[in-house]
Protein backbone atom coordinates (compact mmCIF):
# COMPACT_ATOMS: atom_id res chain seq x y z
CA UNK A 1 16.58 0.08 -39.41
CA UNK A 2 18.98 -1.42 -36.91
CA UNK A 3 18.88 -0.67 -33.23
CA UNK A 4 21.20 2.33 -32.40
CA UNK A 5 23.97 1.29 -29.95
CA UNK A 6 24.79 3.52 -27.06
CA UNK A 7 28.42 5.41 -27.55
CA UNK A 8 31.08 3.36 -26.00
CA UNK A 9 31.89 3.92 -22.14
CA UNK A 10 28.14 5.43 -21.81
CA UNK A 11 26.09 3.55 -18.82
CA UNK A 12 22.71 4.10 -17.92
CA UNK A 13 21.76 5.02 -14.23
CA UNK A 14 20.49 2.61 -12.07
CA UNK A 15 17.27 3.91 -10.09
CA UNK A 16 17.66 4.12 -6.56
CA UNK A 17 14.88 4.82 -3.83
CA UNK A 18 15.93 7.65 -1.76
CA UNK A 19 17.42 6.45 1.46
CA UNK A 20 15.46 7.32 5.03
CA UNK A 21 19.10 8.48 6.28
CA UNK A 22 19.22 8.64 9.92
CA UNK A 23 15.57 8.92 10.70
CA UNK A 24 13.23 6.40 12.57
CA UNK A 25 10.86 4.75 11.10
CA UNK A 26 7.54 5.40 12.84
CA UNK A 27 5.32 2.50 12.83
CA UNK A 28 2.05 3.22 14.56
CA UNK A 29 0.09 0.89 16.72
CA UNK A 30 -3.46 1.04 17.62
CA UNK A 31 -5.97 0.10 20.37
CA UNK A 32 -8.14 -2.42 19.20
CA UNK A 33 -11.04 -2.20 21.72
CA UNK A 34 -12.72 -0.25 24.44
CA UNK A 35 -12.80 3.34 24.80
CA UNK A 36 -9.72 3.85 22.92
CA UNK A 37 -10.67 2.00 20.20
CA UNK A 38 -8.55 2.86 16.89
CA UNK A 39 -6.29 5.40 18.60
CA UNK A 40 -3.05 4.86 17.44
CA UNK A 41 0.22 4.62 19.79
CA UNK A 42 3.91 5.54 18.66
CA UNK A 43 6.27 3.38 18.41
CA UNK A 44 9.98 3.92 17.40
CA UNK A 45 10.80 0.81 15.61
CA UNK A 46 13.85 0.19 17.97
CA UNK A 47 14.74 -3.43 17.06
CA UNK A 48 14.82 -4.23 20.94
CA UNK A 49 10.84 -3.94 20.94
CA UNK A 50 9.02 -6.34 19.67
CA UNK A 51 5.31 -5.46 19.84
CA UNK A 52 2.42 -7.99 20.27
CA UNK A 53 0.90 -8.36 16.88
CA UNK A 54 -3.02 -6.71 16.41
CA UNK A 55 -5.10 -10.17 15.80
CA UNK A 56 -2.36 -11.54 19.00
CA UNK A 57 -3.53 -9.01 21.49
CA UNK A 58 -7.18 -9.02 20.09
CA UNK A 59 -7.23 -12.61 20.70
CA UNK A 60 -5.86 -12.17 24.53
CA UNK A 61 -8.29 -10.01 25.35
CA UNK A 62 -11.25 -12.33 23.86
CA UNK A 63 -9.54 -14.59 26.55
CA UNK A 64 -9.62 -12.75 29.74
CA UNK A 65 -12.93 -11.39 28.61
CA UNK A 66 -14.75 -8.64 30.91
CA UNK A 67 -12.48 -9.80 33.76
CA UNK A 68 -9.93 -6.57 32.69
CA UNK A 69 -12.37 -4.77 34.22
CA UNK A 70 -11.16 -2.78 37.60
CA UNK A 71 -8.07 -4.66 37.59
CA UNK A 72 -4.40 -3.53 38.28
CA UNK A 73 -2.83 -3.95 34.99
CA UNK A 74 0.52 -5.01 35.15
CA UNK A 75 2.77 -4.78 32.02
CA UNK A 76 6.07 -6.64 32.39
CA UNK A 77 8.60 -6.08 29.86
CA UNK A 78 6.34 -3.71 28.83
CA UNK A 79 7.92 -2.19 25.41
CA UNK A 80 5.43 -0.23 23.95
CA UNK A 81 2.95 -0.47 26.53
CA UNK A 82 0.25 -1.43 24.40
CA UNK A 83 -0.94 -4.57 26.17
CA UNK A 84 -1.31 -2.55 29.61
CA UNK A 85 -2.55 0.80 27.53
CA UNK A 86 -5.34 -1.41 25.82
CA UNK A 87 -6.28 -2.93 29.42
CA UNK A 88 -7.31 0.79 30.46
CA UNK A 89 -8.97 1.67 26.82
CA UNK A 90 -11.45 -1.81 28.39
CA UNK A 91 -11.65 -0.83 31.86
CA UNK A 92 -9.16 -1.34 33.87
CA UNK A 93 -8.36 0.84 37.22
CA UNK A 94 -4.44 1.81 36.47
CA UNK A 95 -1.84 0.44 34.76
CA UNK A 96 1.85 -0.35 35.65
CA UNK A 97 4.76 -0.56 33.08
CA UNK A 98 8.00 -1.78 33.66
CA UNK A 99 11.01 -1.16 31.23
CA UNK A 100 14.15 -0.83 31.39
CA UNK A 101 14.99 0.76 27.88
CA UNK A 102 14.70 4.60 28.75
CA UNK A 103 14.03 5.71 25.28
CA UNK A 104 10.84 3.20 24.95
CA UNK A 105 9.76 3.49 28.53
CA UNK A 106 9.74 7.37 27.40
CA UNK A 107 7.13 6.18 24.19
CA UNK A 108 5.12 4.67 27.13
CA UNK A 109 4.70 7.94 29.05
CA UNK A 110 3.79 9.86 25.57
CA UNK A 111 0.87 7.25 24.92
CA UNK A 112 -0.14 7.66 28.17
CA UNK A 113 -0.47 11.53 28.17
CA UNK A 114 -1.93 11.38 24.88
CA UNK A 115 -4.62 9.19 25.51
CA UNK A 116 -4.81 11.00 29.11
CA UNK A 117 -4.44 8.17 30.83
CA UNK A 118 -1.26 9.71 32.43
CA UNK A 119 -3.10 9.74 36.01
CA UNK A 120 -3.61 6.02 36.47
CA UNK A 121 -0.55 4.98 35.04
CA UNK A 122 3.05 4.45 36.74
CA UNK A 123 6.28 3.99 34.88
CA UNK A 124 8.92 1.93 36.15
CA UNK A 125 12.50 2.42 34.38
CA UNK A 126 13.95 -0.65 35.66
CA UNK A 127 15.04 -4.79 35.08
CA UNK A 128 11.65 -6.28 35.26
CA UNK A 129 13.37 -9.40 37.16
CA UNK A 130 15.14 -7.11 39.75
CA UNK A 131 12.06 -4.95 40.04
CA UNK A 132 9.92 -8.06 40.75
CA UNK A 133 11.74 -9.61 43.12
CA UNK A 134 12.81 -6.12 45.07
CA UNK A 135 9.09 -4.52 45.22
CA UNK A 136 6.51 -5.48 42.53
CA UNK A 137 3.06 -4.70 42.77
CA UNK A 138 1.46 -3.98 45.80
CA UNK A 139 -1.12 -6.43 47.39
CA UNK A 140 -3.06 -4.26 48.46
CA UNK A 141 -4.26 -2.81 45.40
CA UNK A 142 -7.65 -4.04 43.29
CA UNK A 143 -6.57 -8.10 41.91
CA UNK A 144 -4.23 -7.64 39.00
CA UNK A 145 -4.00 -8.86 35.29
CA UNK A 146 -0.40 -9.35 34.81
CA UNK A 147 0.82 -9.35 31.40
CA UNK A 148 4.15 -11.47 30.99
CA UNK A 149 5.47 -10.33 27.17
CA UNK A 150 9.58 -10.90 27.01
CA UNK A 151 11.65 -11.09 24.17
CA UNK A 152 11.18 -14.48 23.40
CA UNK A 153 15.43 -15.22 22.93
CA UNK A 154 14.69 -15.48 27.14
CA UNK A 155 12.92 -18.46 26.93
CA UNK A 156 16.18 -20.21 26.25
CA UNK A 157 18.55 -17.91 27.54
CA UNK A 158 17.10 -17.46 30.98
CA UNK A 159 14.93 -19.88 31.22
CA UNK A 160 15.23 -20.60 35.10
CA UNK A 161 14.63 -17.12 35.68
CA UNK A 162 11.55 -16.65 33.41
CA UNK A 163 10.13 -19.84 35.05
CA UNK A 164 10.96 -18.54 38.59
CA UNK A 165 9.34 -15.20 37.46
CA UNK A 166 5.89 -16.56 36.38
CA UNK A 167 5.82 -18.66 39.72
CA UNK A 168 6.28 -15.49 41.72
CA UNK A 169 3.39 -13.70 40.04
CA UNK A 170 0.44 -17.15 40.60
CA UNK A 171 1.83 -17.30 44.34
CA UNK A 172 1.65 -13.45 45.60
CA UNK A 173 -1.39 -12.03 43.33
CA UNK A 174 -4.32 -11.34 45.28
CA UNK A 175 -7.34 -13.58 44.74
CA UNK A 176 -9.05 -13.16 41.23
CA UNK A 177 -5.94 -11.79 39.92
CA UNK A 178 -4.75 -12.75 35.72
CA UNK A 179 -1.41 -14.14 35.07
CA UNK A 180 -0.99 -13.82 30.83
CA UNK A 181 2.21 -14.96 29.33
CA UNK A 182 2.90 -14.80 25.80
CA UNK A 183 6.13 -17.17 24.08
CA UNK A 184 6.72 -18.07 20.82
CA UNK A 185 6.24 -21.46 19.67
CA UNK A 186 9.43 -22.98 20.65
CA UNK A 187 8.65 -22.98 24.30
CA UNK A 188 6.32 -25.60 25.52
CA UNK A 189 3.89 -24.40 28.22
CA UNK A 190 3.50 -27.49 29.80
CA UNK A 191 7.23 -26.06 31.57
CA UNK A 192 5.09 -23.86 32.89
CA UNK A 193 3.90 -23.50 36.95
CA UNK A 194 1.13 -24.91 37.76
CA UNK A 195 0.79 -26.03 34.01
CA UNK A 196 -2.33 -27.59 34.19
CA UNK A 197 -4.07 -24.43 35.30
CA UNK A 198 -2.97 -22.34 32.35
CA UNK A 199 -5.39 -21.83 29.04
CA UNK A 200 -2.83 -21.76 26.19
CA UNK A 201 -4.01 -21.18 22.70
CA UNK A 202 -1.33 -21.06 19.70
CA UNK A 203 -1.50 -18.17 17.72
CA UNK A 204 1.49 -19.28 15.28
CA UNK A 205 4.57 -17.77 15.69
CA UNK A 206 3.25 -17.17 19.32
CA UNK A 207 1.38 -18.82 22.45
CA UNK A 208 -0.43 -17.28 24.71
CA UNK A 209 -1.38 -18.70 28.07
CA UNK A 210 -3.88 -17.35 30.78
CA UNK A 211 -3.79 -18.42 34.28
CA UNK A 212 -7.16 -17.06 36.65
CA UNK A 213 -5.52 -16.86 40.45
């Protein structure tokens, strides 16, 4: 027999997944060592955030070793926190964050009270550049491990500032203190300060450099 043909003017529905509507996407992160190992952190999914990938921060932390230890993390740009949150899970003292994004620097507090860290940690809502150069971390605090994370679009865009940034942090930190600063390959750390003092490993689409004070 021959194949039946559909009744002019009839169409057949195309499937459609149903759409998320308004709702954010929750994307969890997770602490990949220490104390906190496997806990997972919110995060949002606001486009403006651009975690550290899992194998990027695991490899960071294989570079600064058991120095985290007692240190004053210090999470610039800080986003979702996870860099300075997973400094704490492996020993360090406290923790600062500084974003300016209320609604993320709000994620940052939750992650903090749920892995009851809370009490060693101190928010900052503010322009990590204007924040730096107005108070910044206190010297007299245990050495720090700065964590230097921007969106990497700054790089190009404010280069001069970035540049002037990084130089701030190697000339005040107290002695023994970590300067880490992660880019994407498009920036050459040899622009860096002090560029022959940094350890910079590629971890393709990003760099990572360490810097021991």
């Amino acid at each position: 027999m021959g194949r039946k043909r559909r009744p002019a003017g009839r169409k057949t529905k195309a499937k459609t997944r149903p759409r998320p509507g308004n709702r954010p996407v929750v994307t969890p992160l997770r602490i990949i060592g220490g104390n906190f190992r496997g806990r997972k952190l919110a995060y949002h999914g606001d486009p403006r955030t651009r975690p550290m990938k899992d194998r990027v921060r695991e490899a960071t932390f294989n570079l600064v070793g058991p120095s985290v230890k007692g240190k004053h993390a210090v999470d610039l740009f800080a986003g979702t926190g996870a860099l300075g949150l997973e400094a704490l899970s492996r020993g360090a003292a406290q923790a600062t964050f500084i974003e300016q994004h209320y609604p993320t620097a709000r994620t940052i507090r939750e992650n903090a009270e749920m892995l009851e860290v809370n009490d060693v940690c101190q928010m900052v809502t503010a322009d990590t550049f204007l924040w730096s150069q107005d108070e910044g971390p206190s010297t007299d605090d245990p050495p720090w491990l700065v964590f230097c994370s921007p969106p990497y679009a700054f790089y190009q865009d404010r280069i001069d500032e970035m540049l002037a940034l990084i130089a701030s942090y190697i000339d005040r930190a107290p002695a023994e203190s970590i300067i880490v600063v992660e880019s994407d390959t498009e920036f050459d750390h040899g622009q860096l300060p002090q560029p022959d003092r940094w350890d910079s490993r590629k971890y393709s689409p990003a760099i990572v450099g360490v810097l021991r004070v």
